[in-house]
PDB file of N, CA and C in Angstrom:
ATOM      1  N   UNK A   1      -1.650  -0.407   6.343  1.00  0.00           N
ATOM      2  CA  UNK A   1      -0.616  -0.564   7.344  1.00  0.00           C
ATOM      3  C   UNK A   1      -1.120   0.030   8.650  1.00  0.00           C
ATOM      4  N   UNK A   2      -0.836  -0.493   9.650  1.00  0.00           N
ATOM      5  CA  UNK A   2      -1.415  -0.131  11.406  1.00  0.00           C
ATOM      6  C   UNK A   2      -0.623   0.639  11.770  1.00  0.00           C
ATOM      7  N   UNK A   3      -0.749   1.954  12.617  1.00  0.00           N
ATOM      8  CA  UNK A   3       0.262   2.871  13.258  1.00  0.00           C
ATOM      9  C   UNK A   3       0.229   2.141  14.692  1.00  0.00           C
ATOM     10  N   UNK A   4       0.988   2.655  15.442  1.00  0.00           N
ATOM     11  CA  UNK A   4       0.755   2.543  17.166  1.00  0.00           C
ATOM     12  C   UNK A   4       1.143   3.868  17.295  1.00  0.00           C
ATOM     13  N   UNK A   5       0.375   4.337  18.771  1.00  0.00           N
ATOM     14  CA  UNK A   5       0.786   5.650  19.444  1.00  0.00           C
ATOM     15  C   UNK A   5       2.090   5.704  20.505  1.00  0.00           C
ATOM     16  N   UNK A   6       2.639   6.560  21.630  1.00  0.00           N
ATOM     17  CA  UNK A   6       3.307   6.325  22.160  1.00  0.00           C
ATOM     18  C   UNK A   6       3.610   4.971  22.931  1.00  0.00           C
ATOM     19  N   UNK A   7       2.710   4.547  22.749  1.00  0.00           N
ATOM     20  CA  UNK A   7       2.569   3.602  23.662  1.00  0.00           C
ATOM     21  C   UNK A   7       2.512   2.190  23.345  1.00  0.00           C
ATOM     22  N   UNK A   8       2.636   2.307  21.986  1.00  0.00           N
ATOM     23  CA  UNK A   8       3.280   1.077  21.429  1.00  0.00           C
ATOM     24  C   UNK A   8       1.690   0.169  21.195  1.00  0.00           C
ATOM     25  N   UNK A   9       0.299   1.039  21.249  1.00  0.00           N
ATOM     26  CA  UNK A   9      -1.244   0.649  20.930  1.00  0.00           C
ATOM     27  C   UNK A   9      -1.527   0.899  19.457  1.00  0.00           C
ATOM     28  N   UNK A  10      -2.560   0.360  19.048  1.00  0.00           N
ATOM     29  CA  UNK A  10      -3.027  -0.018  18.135  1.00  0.00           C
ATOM     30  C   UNK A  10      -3.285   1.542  18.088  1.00  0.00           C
ATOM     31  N   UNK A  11      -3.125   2.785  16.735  1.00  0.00           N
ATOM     32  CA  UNK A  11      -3.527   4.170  16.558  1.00  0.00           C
ATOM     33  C   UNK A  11      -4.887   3.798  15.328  1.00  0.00           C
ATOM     34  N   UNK A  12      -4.330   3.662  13.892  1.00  0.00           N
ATOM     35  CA  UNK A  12      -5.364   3.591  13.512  1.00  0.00           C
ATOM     36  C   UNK A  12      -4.799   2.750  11.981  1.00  0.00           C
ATOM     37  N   UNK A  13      -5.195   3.417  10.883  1.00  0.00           N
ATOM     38  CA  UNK A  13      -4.709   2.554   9.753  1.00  0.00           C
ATOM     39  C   UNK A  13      -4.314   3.572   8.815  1.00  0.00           C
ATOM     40  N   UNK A  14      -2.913   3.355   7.826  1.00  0.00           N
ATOM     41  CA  UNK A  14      -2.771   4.396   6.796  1.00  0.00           C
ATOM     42  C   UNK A  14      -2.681   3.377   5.592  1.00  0.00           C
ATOM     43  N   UNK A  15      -2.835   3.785   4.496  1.00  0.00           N
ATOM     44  CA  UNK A  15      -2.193   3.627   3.237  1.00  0.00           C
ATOM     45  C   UNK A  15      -1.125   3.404   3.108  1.00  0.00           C
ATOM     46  N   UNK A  16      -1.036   1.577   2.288  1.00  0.00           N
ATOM     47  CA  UNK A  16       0.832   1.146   2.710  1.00  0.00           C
ATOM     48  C   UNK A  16       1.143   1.071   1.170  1.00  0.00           C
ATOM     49  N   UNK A  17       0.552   1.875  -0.095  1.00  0.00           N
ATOM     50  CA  UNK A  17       0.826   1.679  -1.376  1.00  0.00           C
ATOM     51  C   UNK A  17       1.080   0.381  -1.333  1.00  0.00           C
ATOM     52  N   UNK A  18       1.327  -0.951  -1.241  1.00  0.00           N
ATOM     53  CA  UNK A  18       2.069  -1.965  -1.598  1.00  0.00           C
ATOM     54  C   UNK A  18       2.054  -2.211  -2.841  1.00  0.00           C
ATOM     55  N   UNK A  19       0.821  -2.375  -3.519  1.00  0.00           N
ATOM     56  CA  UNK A  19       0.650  -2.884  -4.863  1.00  0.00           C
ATOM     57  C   UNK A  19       1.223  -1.725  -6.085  1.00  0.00           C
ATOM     58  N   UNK A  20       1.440  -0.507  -5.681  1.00  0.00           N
ATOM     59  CA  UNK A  20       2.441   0.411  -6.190  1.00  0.00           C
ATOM     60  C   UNK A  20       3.468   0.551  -6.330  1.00  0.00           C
ATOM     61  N   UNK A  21       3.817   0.037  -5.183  1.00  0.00           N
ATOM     62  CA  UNK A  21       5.207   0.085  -4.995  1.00  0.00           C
ATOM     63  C   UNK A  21       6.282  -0.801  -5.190  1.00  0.00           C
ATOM     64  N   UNK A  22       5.596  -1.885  -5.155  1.00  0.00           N
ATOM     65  CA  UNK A  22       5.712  -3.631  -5.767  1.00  0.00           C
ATOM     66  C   UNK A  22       6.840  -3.468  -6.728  1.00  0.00           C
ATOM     67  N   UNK A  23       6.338  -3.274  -7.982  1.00  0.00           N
ATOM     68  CA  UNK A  23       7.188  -3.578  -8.967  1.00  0.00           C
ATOM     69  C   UNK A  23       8.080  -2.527  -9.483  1.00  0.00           C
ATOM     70  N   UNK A  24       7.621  -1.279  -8.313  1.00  0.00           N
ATOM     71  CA  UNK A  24       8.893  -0.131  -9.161  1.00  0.00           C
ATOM     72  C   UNK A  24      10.547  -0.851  -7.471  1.00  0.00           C
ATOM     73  N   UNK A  25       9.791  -1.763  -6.371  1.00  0.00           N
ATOM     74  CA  UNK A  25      11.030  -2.174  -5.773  1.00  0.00           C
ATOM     75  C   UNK A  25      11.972  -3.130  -6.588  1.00  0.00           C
ATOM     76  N   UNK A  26      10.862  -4.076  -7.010  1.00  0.00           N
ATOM     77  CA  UNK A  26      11.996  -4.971  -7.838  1.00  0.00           C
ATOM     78  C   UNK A  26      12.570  -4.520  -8.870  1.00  0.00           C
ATOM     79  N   UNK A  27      12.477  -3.531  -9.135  1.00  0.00           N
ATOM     80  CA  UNK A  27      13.653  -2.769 -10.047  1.00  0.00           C
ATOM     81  C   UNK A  27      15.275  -2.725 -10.039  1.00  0.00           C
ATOM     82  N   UNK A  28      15.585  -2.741  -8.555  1.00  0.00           N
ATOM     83  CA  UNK A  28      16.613  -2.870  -8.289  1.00  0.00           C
ATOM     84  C   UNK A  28      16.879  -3.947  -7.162  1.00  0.00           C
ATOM     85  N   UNK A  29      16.188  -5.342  -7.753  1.00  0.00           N
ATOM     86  CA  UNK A  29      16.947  -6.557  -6.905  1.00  0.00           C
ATOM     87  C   UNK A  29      17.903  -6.574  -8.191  1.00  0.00           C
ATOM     88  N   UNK A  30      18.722  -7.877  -7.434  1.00  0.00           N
ATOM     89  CA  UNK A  30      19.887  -8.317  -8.524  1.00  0.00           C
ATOM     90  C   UNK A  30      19.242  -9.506  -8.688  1.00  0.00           C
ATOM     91  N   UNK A  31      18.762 -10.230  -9.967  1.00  0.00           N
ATOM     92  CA  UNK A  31      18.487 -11.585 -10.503  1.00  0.00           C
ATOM     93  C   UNK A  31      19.895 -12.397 -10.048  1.00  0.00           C
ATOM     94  N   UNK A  32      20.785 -11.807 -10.337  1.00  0.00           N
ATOM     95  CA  UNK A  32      22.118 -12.899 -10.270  1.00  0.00           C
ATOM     96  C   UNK A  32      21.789 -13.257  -9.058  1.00  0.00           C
ATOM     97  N   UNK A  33      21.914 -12.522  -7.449  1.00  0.00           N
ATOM     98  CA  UNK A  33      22.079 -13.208  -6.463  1.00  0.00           C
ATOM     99  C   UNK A  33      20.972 -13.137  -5.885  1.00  0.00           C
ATOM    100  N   UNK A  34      20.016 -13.097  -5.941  1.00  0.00           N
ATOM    101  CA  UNK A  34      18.377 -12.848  -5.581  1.00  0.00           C
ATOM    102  C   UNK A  34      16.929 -13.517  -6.749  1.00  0.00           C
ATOM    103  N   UNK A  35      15.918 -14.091  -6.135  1.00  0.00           N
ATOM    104  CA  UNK A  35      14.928 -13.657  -6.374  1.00  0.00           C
ATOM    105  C   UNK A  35      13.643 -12.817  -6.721  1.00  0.00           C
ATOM    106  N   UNK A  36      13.835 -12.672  -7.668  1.00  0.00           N
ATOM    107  CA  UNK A  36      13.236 -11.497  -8.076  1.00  0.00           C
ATOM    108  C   UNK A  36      11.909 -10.885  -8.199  1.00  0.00           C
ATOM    109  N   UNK A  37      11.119 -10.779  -8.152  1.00  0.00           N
ATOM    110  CA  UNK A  37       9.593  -9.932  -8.706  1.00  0.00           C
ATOM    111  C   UNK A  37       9.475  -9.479  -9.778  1.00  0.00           C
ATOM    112  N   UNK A  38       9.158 -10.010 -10.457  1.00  0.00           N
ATOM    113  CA  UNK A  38       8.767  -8.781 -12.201  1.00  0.00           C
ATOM    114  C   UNK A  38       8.444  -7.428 -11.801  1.00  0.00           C
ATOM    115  N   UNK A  39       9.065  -6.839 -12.706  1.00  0.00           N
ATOM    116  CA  UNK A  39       9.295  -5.024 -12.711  1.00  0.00           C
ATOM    117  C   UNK A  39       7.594  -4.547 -13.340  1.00  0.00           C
ATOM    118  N   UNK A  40       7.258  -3.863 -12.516  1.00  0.00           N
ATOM    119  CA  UNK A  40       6.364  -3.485 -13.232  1.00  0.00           C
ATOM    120  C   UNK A  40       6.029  -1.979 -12.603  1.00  0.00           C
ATOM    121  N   UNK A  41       4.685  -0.778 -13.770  1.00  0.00           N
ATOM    122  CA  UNK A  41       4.613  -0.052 -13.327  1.00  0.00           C
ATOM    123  C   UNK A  41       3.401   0.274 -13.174  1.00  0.00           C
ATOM    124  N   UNK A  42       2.661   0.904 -12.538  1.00  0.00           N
ATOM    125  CA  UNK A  42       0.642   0.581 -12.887  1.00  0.00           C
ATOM    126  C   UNK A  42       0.588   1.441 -13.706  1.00  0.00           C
ATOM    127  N   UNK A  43      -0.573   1.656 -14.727  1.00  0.00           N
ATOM    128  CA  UNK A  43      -0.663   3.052 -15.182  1.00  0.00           C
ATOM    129  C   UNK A  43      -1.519   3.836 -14.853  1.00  0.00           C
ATOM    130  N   UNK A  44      -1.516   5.269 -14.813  1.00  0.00           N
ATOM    131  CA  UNK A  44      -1.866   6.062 -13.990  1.00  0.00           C
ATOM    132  C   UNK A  44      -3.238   5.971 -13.524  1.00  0.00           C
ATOM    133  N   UNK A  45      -4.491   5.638 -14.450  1.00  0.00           N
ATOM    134  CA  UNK A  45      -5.762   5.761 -14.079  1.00  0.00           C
ATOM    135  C   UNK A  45      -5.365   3.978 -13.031  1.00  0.00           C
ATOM    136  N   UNK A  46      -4.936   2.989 -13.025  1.00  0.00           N
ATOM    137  CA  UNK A  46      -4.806   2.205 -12.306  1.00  0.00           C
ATOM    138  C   UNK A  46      -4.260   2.289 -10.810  1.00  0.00           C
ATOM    139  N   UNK A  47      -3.204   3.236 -10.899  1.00  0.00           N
ATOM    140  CA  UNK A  47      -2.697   3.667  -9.628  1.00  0.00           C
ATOM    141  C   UNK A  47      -3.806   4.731  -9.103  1.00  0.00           C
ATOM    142  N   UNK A  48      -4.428   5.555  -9.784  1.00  0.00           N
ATOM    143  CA  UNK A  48      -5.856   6.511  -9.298  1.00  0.00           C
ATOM    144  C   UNK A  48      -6.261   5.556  -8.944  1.00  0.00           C
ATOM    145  N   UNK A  49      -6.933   4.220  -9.157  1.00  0.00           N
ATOM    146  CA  UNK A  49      -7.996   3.363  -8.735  1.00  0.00           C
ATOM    147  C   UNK A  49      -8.094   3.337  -7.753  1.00  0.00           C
ATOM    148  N   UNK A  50      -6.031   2.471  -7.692  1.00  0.00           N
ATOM    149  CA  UNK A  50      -6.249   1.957  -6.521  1.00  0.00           C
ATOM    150  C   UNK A  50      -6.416   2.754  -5.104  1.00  0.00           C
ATOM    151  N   UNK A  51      -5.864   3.995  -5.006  1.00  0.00           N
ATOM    152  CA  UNK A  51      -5.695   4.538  -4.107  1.00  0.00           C
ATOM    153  C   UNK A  51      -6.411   5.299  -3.505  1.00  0.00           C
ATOM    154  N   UNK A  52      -7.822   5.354  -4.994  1.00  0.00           N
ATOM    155  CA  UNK A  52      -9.621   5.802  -4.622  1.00  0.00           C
ATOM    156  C   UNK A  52     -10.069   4.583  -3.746  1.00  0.00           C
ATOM    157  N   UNK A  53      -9.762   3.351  -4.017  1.00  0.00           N
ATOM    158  CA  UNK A  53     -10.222   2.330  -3.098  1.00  0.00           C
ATOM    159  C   UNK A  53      -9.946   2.409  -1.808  1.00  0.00           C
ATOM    160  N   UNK A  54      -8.505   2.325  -1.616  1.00  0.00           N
ATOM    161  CA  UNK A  54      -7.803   2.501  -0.391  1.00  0.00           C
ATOM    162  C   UNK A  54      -8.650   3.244   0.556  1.00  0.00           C
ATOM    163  N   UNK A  55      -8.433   4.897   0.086  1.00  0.00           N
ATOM    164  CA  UNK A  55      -8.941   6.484   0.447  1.00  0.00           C
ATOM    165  C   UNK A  55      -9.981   6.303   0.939  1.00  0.00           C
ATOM    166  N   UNK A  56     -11.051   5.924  -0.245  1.00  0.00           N
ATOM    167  CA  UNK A  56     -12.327   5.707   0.423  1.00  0.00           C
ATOM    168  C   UNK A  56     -12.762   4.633   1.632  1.00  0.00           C
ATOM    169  N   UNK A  57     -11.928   3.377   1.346  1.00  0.00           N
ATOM    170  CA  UNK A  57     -12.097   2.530   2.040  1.00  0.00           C
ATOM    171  C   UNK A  57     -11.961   2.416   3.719  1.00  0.00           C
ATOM    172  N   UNK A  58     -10.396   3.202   4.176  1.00  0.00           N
ATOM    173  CA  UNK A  58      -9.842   3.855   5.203  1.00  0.00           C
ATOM    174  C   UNK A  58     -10.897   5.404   5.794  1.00  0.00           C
ATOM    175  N   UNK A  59     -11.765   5.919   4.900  1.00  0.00           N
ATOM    176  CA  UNK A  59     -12.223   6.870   5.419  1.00  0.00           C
ATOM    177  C   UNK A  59     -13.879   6.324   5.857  1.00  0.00           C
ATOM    178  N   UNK A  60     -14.445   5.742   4.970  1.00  0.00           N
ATOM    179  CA  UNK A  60     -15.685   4.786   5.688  1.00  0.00           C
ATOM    180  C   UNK A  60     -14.913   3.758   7.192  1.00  0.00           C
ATOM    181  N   UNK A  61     -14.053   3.245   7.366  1.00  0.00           N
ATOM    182  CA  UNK A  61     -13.713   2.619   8.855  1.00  0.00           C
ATOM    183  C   UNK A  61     -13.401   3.876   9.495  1.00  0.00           C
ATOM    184  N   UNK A  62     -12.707   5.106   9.664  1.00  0.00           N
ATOM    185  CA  UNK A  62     -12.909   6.329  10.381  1.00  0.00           C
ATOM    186  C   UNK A  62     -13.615   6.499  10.594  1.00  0.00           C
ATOM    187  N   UNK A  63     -15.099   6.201   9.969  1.00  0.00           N
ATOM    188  CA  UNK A  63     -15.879   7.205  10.164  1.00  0.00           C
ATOM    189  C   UNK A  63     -17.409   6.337  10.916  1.00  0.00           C
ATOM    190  N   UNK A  64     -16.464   5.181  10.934  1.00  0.00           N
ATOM    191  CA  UNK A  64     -17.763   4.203  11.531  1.00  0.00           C
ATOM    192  C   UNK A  64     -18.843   3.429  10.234  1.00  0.00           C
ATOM    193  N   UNK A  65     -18.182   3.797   9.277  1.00  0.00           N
ATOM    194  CA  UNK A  65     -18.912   3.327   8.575  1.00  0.00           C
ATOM    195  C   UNK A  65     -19.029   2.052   7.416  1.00  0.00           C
ATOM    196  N   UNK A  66     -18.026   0.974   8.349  1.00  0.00           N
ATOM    197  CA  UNK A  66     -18.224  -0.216   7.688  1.00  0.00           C
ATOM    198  C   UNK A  66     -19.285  -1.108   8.657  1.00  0.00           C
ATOM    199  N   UNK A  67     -19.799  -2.194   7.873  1.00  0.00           N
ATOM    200  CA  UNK A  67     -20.784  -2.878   8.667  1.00  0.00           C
ATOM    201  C   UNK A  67     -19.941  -3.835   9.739  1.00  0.00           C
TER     202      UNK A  67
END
């Protein structure tokens, strides 16, 4: 996910969990009047994965260090 600074500019990039957070939201749609998402939950070494990917990934572009 992209921040902006006061000024409404491009700041830098954080960690937007999405794929975490995914299926513990559709937890509470309503099927009756909504579309839904399957409920789901990662398990833990999966949610570690992902967020070693992320971590690392966001800290190599800080640091200048994607190609």
């Amino acid at each position: 996910t992209g921040t902006v600074d006061e000024n409404g500019a491009f700041k830098t990039l954080i960690p937007s969990n999405r794929f975490i957070n995914k299926g513990l939201e559709a937890q509470s749609c309503d099927p009756e009047t909504q579309n839904c998402h399957p409920t789901f939950n990662l398990p833990p070494g999966m949610k570690t994965a992902v967020e070693t990917v992320v971590n690392n990934t966001l800290e190599r572009w800080m640091n200048n260090e994607c190609p």
